[in-house]
PDB file of N, CA and C in Angstrom:
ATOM      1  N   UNK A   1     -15.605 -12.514  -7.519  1.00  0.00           N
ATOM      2  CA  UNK A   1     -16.597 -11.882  -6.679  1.00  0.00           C
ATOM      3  C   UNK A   1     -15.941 -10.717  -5.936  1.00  0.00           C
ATOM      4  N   UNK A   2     -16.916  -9.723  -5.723  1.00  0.00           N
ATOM      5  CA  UNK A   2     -16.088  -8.529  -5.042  1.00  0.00           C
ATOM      6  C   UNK A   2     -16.006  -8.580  -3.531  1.00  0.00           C
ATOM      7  N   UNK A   3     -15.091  -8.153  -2.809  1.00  0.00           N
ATOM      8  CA  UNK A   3     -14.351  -8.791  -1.894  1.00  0.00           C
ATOM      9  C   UNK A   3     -14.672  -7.464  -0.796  1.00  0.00           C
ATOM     10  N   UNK A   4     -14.666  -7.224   0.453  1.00  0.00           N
ATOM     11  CA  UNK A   4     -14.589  -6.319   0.865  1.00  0.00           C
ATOM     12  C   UNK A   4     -13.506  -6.273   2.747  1.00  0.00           C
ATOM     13  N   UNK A   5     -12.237  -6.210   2.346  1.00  0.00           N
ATOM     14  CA  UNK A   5     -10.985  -7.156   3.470  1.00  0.00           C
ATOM     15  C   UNK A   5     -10.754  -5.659   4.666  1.00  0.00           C
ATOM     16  N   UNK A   6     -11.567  -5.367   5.642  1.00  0.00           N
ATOM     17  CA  UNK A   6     -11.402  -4.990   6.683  1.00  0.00           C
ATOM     18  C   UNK A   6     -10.407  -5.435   8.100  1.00  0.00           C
ATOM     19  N   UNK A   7      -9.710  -4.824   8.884  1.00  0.00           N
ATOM     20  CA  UNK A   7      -8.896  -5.311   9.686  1.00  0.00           C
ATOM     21  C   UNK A   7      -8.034  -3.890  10.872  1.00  0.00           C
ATOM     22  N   UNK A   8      -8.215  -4.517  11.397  1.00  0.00           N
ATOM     23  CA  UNK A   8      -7.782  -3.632  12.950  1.00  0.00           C
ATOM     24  C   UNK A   8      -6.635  -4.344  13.263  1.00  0.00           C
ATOM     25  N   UNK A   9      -5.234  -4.171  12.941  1.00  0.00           N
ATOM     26  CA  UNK A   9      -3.651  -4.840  13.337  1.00  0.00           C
ATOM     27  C   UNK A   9      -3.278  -3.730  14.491  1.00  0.00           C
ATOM     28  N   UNK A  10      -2.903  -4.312  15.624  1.00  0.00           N
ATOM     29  CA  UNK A  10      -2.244  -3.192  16.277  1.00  0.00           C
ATOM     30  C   UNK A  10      -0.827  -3.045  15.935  1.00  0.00           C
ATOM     31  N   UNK A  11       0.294  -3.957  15.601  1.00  0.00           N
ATOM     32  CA  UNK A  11       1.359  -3.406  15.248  1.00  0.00           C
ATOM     33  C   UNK A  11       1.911  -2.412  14.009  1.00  0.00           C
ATOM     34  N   UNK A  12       1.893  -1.179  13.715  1.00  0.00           N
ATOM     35  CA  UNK A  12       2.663  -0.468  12.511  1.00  0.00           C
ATOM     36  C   UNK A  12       3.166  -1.123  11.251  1.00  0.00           C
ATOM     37  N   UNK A  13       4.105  -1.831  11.360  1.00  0.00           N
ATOM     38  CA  UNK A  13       5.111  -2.589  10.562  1.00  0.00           C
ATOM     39  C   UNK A  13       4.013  -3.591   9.928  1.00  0.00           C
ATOM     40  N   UNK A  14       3.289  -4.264  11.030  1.00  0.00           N
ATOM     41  CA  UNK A  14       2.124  -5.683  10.504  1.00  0.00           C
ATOM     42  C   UNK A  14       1.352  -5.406   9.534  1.00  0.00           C
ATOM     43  N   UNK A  15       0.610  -3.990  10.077  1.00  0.00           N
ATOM     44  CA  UNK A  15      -0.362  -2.980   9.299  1.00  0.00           C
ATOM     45  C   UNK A  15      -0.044  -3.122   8.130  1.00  0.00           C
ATOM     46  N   UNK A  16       1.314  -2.390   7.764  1.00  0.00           N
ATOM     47  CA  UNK A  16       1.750  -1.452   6.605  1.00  0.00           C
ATOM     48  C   UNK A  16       1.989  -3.134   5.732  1.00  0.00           C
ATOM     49  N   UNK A  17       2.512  -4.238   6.463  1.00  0.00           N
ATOM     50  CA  UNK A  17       2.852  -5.431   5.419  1.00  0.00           C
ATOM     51  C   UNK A  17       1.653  -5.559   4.969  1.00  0.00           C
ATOM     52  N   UNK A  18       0.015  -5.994   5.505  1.00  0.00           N
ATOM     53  CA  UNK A  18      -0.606  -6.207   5.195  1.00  0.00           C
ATOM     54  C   UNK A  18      -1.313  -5.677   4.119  1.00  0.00           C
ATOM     55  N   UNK A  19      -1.775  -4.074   4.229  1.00  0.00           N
ATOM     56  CA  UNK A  19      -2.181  -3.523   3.298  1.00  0.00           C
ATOM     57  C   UNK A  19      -1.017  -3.621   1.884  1.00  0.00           C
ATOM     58  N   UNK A  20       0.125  -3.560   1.977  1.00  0.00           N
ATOM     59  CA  UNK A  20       0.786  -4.008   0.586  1.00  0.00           C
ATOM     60  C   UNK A  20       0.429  -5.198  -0.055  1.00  0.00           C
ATOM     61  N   UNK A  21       0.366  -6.209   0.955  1.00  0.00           N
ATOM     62  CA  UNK A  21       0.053  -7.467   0.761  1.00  0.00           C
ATOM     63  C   UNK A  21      -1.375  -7.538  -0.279  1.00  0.00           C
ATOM     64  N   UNK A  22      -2.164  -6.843   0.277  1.00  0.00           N
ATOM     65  CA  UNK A  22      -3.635  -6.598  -0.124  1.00  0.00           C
ATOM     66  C   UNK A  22      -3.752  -5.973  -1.497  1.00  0.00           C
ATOM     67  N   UNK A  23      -2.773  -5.171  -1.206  1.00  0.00           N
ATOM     68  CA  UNK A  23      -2.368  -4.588  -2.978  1.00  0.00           C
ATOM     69  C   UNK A  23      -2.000  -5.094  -3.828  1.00  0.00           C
ATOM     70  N   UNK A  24      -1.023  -6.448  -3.994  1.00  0.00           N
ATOM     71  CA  UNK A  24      -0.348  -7.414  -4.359  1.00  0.00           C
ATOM     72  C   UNK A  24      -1.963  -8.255  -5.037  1.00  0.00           C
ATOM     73  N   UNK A  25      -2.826  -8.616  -4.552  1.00  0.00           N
ATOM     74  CA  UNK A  25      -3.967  -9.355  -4.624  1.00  0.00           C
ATOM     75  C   UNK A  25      -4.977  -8.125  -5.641  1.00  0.00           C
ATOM     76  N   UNK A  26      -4.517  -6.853  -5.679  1.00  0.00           N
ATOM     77  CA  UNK A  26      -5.337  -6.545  -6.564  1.00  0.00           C
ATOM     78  C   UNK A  26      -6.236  -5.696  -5.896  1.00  0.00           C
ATOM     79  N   UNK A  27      -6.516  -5.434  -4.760  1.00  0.00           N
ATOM     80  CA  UNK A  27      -7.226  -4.835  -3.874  1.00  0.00           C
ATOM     81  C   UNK A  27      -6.963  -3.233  -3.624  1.00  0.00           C
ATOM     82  N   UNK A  28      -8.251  -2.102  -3.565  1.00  0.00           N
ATOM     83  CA  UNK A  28      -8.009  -1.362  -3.794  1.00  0.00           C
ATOM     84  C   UNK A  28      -8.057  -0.406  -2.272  1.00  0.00           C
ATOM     85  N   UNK A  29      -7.560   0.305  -1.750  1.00  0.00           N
ATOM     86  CA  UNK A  29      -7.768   0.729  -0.295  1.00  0.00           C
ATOM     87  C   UNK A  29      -8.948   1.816  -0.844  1.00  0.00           C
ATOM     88  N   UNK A  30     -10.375   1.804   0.354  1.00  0.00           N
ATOM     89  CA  UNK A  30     -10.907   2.229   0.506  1.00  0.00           C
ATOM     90  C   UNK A  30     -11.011   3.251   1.649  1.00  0.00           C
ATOM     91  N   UNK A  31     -10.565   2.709   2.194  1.00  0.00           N
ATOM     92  CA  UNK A  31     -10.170   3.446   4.067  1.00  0.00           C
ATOM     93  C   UNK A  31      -8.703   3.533   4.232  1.00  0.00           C
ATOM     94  N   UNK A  32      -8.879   4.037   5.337  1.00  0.00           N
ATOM     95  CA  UNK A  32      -7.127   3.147   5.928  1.00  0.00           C
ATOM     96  C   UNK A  32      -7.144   1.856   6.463  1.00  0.00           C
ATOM     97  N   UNK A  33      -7.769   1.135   6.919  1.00  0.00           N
ATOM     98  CA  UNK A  33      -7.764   0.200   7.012  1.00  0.00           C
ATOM     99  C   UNK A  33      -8.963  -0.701   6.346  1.00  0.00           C
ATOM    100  N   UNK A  34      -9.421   0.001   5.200  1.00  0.00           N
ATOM    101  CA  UNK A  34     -10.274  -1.675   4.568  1.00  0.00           C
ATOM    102  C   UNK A  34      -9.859  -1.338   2.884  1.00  0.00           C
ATOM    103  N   UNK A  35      -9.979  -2.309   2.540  1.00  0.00           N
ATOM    104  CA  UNK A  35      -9.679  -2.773   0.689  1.00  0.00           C
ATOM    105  C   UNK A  35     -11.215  -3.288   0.190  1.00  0.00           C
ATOM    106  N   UNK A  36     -11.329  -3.036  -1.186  1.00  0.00           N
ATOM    107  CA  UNK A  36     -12.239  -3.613  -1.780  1.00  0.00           C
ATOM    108  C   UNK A  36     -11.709  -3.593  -3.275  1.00  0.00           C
ATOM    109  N   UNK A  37     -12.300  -5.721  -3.903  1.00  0.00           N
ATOM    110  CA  UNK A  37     -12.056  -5.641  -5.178  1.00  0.00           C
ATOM    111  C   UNK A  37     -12.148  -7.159  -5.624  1.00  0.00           C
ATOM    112  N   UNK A  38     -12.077  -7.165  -6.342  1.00  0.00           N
ATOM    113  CA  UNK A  38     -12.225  -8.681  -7.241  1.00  0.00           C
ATOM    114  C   UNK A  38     -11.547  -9.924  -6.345  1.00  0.00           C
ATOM    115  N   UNK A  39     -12.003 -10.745  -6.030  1.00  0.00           N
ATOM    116  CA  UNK A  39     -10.846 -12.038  -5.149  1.00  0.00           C
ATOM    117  C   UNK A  39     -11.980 -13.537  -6.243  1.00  0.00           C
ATOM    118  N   UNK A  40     -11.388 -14.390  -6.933  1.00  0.00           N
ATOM    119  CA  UNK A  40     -11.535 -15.506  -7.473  1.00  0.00           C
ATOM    120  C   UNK A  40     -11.598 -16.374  -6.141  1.00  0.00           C
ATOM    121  N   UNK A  41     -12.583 -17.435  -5.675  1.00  0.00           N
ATOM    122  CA  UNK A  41     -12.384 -18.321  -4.932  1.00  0.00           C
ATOM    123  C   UNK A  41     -10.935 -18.525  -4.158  1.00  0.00           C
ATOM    124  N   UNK A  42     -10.503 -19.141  -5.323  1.00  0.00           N
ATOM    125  CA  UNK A  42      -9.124 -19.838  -5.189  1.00  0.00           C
ATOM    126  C   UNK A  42      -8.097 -18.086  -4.606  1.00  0.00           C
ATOM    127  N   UNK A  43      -8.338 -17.169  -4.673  1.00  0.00           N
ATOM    128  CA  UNK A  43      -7.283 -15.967  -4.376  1.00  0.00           C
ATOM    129  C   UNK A  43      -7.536 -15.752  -2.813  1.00  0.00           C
ATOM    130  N   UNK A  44      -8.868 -15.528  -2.544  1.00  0.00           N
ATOM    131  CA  UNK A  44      -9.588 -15.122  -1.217  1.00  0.00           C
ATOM    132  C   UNK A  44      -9.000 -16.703  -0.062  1.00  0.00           C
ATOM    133  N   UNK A  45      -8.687 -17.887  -0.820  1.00  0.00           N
ATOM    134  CA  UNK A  45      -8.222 -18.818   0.244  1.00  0.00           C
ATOM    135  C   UNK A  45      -6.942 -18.498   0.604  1.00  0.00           C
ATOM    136  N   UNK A  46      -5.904 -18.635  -0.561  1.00  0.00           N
ATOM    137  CA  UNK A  46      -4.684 -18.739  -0.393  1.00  0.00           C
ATOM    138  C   UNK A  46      -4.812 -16.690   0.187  1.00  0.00           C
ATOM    139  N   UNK A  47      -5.291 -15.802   0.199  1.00  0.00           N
ATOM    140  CA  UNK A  47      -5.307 -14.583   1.149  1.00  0.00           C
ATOM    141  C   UNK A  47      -5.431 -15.054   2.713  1.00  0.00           C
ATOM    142  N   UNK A  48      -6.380 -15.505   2.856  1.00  0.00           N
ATOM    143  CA  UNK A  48      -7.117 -15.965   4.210  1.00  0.00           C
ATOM    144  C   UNK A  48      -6.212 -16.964   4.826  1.00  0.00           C
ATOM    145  N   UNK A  49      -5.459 -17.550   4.306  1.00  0.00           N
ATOM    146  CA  UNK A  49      -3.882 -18.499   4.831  1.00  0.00           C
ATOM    147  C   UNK A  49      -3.335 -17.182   4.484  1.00  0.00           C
ATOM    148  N   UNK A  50      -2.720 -16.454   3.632  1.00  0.00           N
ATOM    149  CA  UNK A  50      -1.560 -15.754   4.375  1.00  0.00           C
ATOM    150  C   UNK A  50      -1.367 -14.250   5.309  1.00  0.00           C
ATOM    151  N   UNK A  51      -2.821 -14.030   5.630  1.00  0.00           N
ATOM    152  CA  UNK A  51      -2.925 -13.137   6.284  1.00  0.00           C
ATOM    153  C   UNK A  51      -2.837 -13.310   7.905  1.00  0.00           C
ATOM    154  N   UNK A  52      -2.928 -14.648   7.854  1.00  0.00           N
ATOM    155  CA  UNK A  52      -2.693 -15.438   9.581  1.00  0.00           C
ATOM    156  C   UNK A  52      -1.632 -14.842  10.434  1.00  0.00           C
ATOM    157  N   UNK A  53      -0.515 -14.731   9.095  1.00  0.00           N
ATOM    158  CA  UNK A  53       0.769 -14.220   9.800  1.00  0.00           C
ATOM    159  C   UNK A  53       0.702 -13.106  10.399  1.00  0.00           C
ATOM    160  N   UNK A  54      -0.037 -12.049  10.312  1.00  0.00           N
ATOM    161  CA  UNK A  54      -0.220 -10.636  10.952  1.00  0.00           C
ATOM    162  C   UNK A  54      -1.115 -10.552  11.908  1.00  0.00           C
ATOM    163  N   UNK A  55      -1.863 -11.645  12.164  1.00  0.00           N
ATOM    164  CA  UNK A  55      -2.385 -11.404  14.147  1.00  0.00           C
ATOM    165  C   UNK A  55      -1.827 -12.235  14.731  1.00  0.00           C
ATOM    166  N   UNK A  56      -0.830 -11.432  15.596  1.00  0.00           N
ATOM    167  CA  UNK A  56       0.117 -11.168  16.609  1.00  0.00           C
ATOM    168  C   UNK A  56      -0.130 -10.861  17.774  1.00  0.00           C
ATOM    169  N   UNK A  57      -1.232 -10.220  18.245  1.00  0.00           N
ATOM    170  CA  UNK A  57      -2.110  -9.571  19.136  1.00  0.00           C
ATOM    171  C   UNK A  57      -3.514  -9.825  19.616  1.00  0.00           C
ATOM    172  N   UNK A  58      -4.400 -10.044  20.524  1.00  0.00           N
ATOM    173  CA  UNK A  58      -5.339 -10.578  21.200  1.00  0.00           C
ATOM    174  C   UNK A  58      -6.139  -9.500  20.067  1.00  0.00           C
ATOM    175  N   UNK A  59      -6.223  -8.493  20.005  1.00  0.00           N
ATOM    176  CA  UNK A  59      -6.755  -7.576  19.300  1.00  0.00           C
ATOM    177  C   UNK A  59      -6.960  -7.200  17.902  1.00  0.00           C
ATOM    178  N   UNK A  60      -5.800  -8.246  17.163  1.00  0.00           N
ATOM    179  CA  UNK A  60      -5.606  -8.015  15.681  1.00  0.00           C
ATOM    180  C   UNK A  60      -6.852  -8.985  15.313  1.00  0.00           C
ATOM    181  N   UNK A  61      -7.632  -8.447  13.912  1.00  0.00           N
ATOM    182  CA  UNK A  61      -8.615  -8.665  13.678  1.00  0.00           C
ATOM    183  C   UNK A  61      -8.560  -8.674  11.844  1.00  0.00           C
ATOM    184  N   UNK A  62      -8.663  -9.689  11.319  1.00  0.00           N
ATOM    185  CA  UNK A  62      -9.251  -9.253   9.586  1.00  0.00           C
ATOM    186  C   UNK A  62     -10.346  -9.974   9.423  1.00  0.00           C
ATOM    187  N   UNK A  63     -11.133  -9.122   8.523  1.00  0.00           N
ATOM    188  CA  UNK A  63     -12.479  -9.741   7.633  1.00  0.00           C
ATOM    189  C   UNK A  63     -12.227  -9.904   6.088  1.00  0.00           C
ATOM    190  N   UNK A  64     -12.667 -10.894   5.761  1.00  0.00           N
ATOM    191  CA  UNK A  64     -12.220 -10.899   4.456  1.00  0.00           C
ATOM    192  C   UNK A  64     -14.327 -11.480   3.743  1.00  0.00           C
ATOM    193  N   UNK A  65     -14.758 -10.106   3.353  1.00  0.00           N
ATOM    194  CA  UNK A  65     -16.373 -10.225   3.090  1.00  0.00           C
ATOM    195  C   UNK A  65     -16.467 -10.030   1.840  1.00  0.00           C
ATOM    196  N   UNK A  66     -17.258 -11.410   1.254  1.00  0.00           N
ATOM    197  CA  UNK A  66     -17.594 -11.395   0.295  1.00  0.00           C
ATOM    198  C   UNK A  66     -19.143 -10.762  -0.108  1.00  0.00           C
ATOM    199  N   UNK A  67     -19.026  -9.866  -1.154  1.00  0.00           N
ATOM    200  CA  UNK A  67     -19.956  -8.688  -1.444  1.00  0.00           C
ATOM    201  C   UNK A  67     -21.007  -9.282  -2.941  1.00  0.00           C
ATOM    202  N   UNK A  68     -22.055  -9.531  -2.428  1.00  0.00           N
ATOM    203  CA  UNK A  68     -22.733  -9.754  -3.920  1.00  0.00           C
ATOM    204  C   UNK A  68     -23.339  -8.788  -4.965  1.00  0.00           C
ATOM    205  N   UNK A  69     -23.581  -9.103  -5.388  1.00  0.00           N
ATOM    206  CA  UNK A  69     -23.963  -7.782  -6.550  1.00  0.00           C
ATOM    207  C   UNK A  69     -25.076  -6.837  -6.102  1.00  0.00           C
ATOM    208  N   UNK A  70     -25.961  -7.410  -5.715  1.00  0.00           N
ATOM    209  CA  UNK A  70     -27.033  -6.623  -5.201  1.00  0.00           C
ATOM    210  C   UNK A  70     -26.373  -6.090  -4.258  1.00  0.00           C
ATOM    211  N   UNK A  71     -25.737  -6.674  -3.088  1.00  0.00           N
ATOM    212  CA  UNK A  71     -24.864  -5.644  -1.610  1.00  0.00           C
ATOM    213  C   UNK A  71     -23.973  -4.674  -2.156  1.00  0.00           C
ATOM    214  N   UNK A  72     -23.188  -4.910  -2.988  1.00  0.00           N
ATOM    215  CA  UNK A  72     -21.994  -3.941  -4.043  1.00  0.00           C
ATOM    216  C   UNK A  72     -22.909  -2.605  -4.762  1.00  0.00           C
ATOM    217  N   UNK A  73     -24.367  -3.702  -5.099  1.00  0.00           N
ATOM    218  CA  UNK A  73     -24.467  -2.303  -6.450  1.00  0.00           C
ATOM    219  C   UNK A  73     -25.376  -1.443  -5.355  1.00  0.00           C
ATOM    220  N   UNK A  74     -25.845  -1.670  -3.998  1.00  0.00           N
ATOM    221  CA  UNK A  74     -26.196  -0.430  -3.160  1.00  0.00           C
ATOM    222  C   UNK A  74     -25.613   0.136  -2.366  1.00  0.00           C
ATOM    223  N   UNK A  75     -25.024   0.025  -2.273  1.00  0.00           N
ATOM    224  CA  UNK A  75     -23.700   0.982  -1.546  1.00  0.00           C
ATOM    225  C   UNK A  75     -23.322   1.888  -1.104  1.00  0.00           C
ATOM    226  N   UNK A  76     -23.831   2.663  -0.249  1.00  0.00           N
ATOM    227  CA  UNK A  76     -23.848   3.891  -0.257  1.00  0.00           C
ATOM    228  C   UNK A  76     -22.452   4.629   0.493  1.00  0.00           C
ATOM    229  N   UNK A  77     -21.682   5.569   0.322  1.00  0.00           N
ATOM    230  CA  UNK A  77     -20.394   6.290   0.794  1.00  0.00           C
ATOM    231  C   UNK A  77     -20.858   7.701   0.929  1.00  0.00           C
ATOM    232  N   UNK A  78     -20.543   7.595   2.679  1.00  0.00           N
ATOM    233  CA  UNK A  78     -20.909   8.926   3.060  1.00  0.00           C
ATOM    234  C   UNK A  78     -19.588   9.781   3.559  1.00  0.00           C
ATOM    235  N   UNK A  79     -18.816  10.880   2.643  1.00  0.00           N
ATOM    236  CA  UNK A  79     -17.678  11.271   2.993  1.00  0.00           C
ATOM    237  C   UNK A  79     -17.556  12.818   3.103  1.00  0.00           C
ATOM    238  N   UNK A  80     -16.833  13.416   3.270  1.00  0.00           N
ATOM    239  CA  UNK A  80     -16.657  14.875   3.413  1.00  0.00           C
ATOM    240  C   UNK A  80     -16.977  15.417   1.942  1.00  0.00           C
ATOM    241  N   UNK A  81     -17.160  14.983   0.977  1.00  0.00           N
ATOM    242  CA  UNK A  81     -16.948  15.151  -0.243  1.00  0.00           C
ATOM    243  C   UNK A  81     -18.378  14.840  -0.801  1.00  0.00           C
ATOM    244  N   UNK A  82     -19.248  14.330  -0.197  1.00  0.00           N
ATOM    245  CA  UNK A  82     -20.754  14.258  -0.170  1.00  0.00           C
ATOM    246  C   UNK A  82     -20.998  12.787  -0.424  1.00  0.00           C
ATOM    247  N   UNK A  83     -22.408  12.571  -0.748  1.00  0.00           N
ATOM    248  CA  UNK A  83     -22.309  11.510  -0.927  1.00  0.00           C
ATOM    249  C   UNK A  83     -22.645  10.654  -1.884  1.00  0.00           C
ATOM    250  N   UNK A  84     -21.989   9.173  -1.975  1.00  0.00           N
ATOM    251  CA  UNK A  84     -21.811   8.902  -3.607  1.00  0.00           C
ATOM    252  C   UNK A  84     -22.444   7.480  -3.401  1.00  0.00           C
ATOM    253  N   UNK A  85     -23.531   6.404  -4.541  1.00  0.00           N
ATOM    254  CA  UNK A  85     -23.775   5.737  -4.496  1.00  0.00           C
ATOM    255  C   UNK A  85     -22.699   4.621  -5.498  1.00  0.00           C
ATOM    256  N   UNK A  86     -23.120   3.638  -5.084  1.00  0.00           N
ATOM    257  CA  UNK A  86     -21.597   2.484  -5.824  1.00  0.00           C
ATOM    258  C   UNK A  86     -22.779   1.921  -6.380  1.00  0.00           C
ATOM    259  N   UNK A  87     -22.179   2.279  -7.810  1.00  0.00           N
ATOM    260  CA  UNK A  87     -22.709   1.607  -9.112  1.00  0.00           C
ATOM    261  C   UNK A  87     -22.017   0.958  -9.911  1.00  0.00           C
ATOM    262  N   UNK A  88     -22.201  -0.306  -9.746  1.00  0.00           N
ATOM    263  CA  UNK A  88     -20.923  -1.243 -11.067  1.00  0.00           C
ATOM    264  C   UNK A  88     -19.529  -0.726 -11.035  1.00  0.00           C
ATOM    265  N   UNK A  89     -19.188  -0.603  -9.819  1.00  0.00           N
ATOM    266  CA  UNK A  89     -17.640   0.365  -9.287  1.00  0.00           C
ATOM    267  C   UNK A  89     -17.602   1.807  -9.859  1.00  0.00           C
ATOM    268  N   UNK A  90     -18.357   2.555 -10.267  1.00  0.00           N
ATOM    269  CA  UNK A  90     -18.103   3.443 -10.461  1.00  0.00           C
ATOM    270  C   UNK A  90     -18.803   4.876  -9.454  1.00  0.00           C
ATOM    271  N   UNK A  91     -18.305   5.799  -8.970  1.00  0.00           N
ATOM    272  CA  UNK A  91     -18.696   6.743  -7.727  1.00  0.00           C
ATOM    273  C   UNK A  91     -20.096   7.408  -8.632  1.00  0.00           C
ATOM    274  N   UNK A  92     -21.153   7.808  -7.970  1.00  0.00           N
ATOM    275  CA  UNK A  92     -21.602   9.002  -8.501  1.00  0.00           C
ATOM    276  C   UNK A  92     -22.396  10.192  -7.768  1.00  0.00           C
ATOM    277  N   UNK A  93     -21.574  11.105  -7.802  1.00  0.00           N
ATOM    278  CA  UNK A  93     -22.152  11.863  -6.543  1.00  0.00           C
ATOM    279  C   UNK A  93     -23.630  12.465  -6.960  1.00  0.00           C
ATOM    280  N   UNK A  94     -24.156  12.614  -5.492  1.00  0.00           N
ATOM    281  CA  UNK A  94     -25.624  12.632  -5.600  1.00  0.00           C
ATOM    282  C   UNK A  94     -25.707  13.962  -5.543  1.00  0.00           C
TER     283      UNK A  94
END
């Protein structure tokens, strides 16, 4: 299922582990701070245990949202670059 892992870390170092971490799982950065991409049940648990380790802070925050097909396939991305609807992962500008 497609995954959509948002998060506000205040420490640098925590940050930067995490998003590698996130990469490691297959996850693709969308932002600077959010990923989106495939997580199997069983991947999104053992994520959700090891992402514990990086809030450190009253303030550190992750979401780890699961996206269904209908929420995925409307999608809309509004960027400097105009804007593109999410179709079956693929961009298409309007």
């Amino acid at each position: 299922m497609l995954h959509l892992v948002v998060y506000d870390i205040t420490d640098d170092g925590n940050r930067t582990r995490l998003s590698k971490l996130l990469e490691k799982f297959g996850l693709t950065r969308v932002q600077y701070s959010a990923f989106r991409g495939e997580l199997n049940p069983n991947d999104r648990d053992v994520l959700a245990r090891q992402v514990l380790k990086f809030i450190k802070d009253e303030h550190d925050c992750i979401f780890i949202i699961p996206l269904c097909q209908r929420c995925s396939s409307s999608a809309i991305v509004i960027s400097n670059t105009g804007v593109e609807l999410v179709k079956e992962k693929k961009l298409e500008i309007l």
